[in-house]
C-alpha atoms as a PDB file:
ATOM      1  CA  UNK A   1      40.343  56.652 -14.916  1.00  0.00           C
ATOM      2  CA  UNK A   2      38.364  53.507 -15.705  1.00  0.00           C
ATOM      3  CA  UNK A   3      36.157  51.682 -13.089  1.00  0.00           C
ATOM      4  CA  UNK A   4      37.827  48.413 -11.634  1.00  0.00           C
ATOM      5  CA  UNK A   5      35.130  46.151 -13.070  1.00  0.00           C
ATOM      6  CA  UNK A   6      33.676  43.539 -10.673  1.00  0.00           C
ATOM      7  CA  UNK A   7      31.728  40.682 -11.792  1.00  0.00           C
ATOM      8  CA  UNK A   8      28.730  40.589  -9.102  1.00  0.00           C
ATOM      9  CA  UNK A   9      26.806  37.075  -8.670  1.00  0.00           C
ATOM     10  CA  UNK A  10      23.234  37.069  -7.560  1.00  0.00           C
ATOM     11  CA  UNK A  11      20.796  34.278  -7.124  1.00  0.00           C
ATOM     12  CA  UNK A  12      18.396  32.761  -5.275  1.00  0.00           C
ATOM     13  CA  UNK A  13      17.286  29.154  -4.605  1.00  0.00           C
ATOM     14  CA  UNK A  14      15.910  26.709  -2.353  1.00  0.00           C
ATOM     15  CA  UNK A  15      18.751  24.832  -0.134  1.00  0.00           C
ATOM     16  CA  UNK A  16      19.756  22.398   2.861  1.00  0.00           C
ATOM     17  CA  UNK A  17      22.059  23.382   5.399  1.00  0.00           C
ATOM     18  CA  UNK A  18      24.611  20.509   5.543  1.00  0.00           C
ATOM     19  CA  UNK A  19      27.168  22.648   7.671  1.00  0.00           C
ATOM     20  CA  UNK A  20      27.836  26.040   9.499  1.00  0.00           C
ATOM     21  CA  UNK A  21      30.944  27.061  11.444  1.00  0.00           C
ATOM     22  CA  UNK A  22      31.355  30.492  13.383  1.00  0.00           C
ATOM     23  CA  UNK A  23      33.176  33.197  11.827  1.00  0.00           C
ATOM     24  CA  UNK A  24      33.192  35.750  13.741  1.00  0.00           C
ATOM     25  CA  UNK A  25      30.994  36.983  17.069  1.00  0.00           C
ATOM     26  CA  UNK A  26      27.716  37.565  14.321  1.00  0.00           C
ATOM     27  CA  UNK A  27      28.069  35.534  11.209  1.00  0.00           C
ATOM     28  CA  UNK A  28      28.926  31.721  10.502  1.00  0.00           C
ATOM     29  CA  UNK A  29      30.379  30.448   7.154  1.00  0.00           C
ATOM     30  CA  UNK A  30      27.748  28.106   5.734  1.00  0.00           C
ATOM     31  CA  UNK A  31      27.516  25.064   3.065  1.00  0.00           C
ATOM     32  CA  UNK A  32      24.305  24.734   1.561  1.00  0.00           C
ATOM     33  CA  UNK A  33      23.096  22.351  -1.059  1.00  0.00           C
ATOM     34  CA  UNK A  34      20.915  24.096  -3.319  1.00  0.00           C
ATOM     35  CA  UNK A  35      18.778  22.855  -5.919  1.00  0.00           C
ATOM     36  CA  UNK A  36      19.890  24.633  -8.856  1.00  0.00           C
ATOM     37  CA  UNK A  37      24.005  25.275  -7.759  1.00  0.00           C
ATOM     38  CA  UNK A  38      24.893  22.107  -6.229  1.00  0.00           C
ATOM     39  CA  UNK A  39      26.982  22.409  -2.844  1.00  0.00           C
ATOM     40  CA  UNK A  40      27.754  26.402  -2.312  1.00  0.00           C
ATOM     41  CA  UNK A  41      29.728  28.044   0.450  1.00  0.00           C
ATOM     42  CA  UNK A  42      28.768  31.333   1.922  1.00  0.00           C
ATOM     43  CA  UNK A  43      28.636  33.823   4.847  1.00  0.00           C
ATOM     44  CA  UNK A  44      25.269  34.414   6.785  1.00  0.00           C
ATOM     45  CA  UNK A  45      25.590  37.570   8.549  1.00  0.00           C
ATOM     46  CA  UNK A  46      24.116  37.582  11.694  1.00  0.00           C
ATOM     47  CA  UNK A  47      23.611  33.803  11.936  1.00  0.00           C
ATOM     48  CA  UNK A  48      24.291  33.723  15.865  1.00  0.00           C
ATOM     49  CA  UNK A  49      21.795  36.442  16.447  1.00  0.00           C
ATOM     50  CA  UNK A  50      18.647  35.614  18.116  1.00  0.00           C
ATOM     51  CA  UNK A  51      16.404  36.226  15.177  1.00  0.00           C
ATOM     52  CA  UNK A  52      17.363  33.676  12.729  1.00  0.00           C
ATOM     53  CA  UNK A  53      20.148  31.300  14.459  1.00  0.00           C
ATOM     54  CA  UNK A  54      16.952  28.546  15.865  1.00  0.00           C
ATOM     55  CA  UNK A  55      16.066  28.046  12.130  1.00  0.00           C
ATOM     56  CA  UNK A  56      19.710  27.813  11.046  1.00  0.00           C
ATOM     57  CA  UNK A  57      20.102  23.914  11.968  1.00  0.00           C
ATOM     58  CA  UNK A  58      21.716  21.213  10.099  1.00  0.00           C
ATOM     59  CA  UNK A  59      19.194  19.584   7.812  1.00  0.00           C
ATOM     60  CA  UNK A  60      16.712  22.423   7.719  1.00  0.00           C
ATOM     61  CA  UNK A  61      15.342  23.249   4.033  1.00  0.00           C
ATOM     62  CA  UNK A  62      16.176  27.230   3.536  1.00  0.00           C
ATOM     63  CA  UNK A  63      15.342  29.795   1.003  1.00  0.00           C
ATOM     64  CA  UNK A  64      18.478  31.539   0.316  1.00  0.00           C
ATOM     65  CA  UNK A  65      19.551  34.683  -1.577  1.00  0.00           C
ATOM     66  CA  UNK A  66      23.057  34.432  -2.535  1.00  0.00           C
ATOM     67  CA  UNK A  67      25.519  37.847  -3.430  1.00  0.00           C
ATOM     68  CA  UNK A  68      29.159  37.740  -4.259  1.00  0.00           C
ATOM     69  CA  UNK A  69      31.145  40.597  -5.602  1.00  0.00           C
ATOM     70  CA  UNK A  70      33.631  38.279  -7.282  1.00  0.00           C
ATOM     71  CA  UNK A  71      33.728  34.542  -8.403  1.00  0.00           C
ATOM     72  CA  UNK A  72      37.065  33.637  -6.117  1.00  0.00           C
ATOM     73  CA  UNK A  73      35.737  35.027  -3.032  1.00  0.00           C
ATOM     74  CA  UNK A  74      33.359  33.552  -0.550  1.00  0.00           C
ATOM     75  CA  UNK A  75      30.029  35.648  -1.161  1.00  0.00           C
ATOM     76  CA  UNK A  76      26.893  35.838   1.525  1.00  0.00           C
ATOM     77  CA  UNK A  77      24.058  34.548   2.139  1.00  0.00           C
ATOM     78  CA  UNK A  78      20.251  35.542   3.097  1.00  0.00           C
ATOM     79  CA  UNK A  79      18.217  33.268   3.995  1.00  0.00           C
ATOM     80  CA  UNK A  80      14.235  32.322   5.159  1.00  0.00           C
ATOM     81  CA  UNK A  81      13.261  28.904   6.702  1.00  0.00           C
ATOM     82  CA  UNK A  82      11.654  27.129   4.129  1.00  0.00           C
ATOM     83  CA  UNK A  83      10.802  23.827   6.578  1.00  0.00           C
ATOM     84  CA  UNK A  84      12.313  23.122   9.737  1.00  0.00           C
ATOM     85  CA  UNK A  85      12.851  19.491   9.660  1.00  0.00           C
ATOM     86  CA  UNK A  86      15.309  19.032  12.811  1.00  0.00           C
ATOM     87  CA  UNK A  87      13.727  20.396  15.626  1.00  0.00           C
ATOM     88  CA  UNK A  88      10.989  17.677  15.271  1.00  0.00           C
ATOM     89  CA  UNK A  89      13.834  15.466  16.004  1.00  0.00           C
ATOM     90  CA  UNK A  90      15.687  17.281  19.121  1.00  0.00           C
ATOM     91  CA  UNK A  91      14.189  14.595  21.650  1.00  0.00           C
ATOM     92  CA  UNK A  92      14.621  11.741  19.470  1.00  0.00           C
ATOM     93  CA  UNK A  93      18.957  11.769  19.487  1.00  0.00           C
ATOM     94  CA  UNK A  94      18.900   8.699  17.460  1.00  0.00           C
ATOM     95  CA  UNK A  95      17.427  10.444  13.962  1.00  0.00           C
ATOM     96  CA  UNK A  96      19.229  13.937  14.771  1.00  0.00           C
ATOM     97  CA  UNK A  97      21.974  12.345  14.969  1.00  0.00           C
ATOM     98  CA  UNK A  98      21.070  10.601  12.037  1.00  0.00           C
ATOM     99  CA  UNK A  99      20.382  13.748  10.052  1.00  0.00           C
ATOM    100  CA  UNK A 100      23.732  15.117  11.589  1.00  0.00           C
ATOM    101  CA  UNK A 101      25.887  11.885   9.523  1.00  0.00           C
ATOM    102  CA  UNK A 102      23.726  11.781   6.635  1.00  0.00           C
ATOM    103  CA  UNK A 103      24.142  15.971   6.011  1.00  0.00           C
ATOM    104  CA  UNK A 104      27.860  15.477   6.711  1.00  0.00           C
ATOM    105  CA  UNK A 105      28.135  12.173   4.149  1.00  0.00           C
ATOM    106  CA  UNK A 106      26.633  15.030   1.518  1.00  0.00           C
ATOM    107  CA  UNK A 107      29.550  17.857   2.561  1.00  0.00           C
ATOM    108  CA  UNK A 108      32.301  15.365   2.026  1.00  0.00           C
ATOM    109  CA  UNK A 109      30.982  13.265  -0.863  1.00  0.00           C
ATOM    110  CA  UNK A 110      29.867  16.159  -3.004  1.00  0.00           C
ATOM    111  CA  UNK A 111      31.793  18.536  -5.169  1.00  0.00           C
ATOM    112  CA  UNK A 112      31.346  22.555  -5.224  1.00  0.00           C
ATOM    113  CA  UNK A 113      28.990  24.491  -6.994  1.00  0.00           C
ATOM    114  CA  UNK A 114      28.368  21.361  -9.056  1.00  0.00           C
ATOM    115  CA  UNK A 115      24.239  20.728  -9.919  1.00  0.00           C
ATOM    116  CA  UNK A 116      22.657  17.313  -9.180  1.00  0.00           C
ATOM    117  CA  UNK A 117      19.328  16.875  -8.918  1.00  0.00           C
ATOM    118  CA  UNK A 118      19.594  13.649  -7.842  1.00  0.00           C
ATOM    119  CA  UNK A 119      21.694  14.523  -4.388  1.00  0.00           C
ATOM    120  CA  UNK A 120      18.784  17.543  -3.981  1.00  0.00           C
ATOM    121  CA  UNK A 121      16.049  15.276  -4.010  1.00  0.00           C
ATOM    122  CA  UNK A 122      17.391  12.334  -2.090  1.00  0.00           C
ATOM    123  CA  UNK A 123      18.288  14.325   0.794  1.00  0.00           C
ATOM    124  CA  UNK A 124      14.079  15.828   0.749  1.00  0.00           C
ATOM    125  CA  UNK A 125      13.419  12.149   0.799  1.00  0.00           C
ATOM    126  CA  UNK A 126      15.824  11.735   3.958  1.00  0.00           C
ATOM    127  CA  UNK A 127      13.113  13.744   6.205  1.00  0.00           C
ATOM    128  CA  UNK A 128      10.277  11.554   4.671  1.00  0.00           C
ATOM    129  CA  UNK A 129      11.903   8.045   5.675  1.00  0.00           C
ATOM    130  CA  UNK A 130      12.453   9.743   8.683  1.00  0.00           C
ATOM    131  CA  UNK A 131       9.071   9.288   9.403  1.00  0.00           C
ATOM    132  CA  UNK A 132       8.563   5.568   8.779  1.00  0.00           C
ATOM    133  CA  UNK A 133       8.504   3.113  11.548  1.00  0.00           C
ATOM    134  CA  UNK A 134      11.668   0.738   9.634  1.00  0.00           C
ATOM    135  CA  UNK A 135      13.771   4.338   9.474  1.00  0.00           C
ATOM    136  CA  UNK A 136      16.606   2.523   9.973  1.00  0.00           C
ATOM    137  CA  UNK A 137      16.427  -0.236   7.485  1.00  0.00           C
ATOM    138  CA  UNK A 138      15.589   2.426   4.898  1.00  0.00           C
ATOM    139  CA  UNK A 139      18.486   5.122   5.765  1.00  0.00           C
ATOM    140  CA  UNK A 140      20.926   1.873   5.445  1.00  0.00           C
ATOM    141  CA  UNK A 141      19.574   1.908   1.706  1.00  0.00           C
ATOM    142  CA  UNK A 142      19.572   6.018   1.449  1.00  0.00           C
ATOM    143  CA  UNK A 143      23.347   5.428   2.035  1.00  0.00           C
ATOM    144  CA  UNK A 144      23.452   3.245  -0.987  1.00  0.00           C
ATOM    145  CA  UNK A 145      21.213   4.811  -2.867  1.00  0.00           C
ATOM    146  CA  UNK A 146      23.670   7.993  -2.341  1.00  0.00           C
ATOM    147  CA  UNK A 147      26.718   6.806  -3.106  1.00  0.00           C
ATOM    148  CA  UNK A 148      25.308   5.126  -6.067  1.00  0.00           C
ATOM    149  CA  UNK A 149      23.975   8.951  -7.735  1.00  0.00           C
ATOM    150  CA  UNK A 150      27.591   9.240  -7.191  1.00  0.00           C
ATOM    151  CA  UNK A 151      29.490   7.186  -8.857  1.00  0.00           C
ATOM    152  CA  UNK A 152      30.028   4.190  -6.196  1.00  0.00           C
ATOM    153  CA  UNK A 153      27.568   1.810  -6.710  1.00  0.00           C
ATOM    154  CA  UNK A 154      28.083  -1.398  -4.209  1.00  0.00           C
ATOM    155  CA  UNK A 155      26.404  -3.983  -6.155  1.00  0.00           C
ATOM    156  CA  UNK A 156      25.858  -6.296  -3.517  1.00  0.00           C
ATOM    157  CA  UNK A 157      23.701  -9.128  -5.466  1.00  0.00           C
ATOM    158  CA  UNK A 158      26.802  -9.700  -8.437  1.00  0.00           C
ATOM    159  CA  UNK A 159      29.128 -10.289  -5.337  1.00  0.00           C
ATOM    160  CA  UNK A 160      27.386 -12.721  -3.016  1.00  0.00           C
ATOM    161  CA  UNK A 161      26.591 -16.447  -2.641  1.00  0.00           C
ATOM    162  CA  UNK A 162      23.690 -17.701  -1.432  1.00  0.00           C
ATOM    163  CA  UNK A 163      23.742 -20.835   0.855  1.00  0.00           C
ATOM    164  CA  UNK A 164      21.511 -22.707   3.209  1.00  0.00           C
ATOM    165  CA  UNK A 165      22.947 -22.906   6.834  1.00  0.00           C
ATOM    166  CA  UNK A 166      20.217 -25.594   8.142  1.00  0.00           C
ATOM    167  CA  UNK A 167      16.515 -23.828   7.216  1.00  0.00           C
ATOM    168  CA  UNK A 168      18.333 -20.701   7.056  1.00  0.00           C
ATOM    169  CA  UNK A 169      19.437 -18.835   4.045  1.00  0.00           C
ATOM    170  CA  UNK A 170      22.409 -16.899   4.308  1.00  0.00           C
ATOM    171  CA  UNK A 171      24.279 -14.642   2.155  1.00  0.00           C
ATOM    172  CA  UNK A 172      28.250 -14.077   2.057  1.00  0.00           C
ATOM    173  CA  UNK A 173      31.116 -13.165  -0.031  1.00  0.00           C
ATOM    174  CA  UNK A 174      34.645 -14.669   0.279  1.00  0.00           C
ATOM    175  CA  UNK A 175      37.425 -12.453   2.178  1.00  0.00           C
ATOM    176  CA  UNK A 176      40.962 -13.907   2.208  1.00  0.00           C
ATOM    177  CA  UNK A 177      39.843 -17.626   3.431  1.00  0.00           C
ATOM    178  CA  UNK A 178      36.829 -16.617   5.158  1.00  0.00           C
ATOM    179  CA  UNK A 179      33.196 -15.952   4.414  1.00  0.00           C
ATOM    180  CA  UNK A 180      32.029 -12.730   5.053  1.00  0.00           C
ATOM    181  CA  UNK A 181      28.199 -12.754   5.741  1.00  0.00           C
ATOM    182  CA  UNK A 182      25.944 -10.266   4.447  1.00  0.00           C
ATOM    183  CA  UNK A 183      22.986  -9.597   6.089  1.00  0.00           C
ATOM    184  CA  UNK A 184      19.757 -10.763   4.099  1.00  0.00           C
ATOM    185  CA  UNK A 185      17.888  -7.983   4.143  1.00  0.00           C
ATOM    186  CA  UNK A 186      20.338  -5.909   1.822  1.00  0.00           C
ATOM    187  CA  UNK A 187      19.914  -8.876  -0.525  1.00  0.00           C
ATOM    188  CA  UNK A 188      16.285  -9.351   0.029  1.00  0.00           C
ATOM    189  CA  UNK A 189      15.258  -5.838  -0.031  1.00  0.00           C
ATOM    190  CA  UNK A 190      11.498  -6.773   1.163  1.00  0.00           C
ATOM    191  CA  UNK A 191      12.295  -8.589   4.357  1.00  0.00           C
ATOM    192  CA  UNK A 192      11.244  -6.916   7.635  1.00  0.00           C
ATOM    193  CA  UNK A 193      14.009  -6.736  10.751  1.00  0.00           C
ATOM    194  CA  UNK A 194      13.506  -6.330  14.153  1.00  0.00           C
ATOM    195  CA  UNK A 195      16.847  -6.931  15.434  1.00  0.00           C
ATOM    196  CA  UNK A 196      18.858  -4.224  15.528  1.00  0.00           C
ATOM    197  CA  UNK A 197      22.132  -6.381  15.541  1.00  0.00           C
ATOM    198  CA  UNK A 198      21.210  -7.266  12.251  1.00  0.00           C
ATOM    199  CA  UNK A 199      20.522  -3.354  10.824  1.00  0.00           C
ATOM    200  CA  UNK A 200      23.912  -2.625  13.103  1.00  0.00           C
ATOM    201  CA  UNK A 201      25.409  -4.773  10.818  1.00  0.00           C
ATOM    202  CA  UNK A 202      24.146  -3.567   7.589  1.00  0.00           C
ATOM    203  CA  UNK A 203      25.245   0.110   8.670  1.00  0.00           C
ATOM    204  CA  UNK A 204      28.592  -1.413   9.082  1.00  0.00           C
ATOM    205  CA  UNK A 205      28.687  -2.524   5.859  1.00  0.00           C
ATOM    206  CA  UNK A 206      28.606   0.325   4.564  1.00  0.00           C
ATOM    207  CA  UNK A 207      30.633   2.036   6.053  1.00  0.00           C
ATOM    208  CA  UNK A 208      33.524  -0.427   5.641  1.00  0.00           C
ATOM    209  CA  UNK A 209      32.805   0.116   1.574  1.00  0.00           C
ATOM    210  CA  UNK A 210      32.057   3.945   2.110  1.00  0.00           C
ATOM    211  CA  UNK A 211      36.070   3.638   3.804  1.00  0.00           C
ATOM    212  CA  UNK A 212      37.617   1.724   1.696  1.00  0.00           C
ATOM    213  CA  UNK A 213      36.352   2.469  -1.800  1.00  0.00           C
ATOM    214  CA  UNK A 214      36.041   6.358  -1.258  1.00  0.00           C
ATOM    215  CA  UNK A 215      37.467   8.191   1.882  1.00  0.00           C
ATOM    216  CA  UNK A 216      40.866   6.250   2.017  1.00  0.00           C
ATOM    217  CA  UNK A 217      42.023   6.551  -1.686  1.00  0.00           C
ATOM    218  CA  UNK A 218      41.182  10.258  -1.551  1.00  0.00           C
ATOM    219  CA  UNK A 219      42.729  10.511   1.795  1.00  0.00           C
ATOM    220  CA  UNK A 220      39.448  11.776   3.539  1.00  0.00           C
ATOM    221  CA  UNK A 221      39.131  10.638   7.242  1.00  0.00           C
ATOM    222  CA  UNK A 222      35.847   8.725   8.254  1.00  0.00           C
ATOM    223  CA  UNK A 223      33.222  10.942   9.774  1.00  0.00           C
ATOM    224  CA  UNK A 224      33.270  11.389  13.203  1.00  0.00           C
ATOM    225  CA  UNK A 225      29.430  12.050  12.668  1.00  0.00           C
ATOM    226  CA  UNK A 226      28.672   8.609  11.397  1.00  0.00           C
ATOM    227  CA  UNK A 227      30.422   6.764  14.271  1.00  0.00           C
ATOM    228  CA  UNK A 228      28.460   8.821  16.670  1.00  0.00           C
ATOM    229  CA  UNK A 229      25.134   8.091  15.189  1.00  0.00           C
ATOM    230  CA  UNK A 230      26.022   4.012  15.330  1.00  0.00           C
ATOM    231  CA  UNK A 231      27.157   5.300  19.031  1.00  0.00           C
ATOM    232  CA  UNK A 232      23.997   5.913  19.660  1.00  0.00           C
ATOM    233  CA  UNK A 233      21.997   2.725  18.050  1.00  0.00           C
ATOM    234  CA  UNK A 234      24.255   0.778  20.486  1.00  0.00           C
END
């Protein structure tokens, strides 16, 4: 009698939780994006206990030791907190909710168990803008920024006009019969903004390319996350 032989999988790396779901009473199914594995799914046993669920929040930076008995089914995960980036954020809903969108933009965008060093790093640099007083300017560009590693790179400056409305300059591109104004800021990447109508507007942008360039033709709804976090800019 021979042995069924079964190909076991063991690593360990440093990760970001970008989602968790409950699978049973104890354990949640995971996505983590790791550093050296890309975007990897995986069981945490025991992830609603006391012990370890406060560390398990979307957007915290994990060390993780992965096992898996077979490469077609889901295999486990162990993990340590590494640096627990969104509880500094729980009384400030505007950038939890903003790690909530931007974590969620990563688990839709990306493929599994594909490496890129690029996404890894970007979403470390997330928690650092985080901390600057223009946040929201510079997440508007983290979105571009992202979907440029990607493959989707809106290049606003080859598709605008510039124009003087009075002393103002202004920025559009044509749309069926009707300029479409871009806000200046995305164009002049150096400007400060204070008005938050104006950075609304940016974030809109966007997401109207995000939804029409990416989700739509591969039949991907828009995130619920991302509408709530522009909920709660409003």
């Amino acid at each position: 009698m021979f042995k069924k032989f079964e190909h076991i999988m063991n690593w360990s790396d440093e990760a970001f939780l970008i989602s968790k779901n409950r699978y049973n009473e104890n354990s949640l199914i995971t996505e983590l994006f790791t550093q050296k594995k890309g975007k990897v799914s995986g069981i945490i046993f025991g992830g609603t206990s006391k012990k370890i669920k406060n560390y398990l929040q979307i957007g915290n930076k994990l060390h993780v030791n992965y096992n898996s008995k077979n490469e077609n089914r889901i295999g486990y995960f162990k993990v340590e907190i590494l640096n627990a980036y969104s509880p500094l954020y729980f009384d400030h809903k505007q950038k939890l909710s903003c790690i909530a969108s931007a974590m969620n933009l990563i688990k839709i965008l990306t493929a599994e168990s594909q490496t890129n060093n690029k996404v890894y790093f970007i979403i470390q640099n997330l928690f650092l803008i985080l901390q600057d007083k223009d946040w929201l300017k510079k997440y508007i560009f983290w979105e571009l920024e992202l979907l440029k590693i990607l493959g989707y790179d809106l290049e606003l400056k080859n598709l605008v006009k510039k124009d003087f409305e009075g002393s103002k300059t202004v920025y559009y591109a044509n749309s069926t019969n009707e300029k479409k104004y871009i806000p200046n800021f995305l164009i002049e990447k150096n400007l400060e903004v204070d008005d938050l109508n104006t950075l609304l507007k940016g974030l809109r942008l966007v997401g109207d390319y995000l939804d029409k360039t990416i989700l739509r033709p591969n039949n991907i709804n828009y995130p619920n996350s991302r509408l709530l976090f522009l909920n709660t800019l409003k």
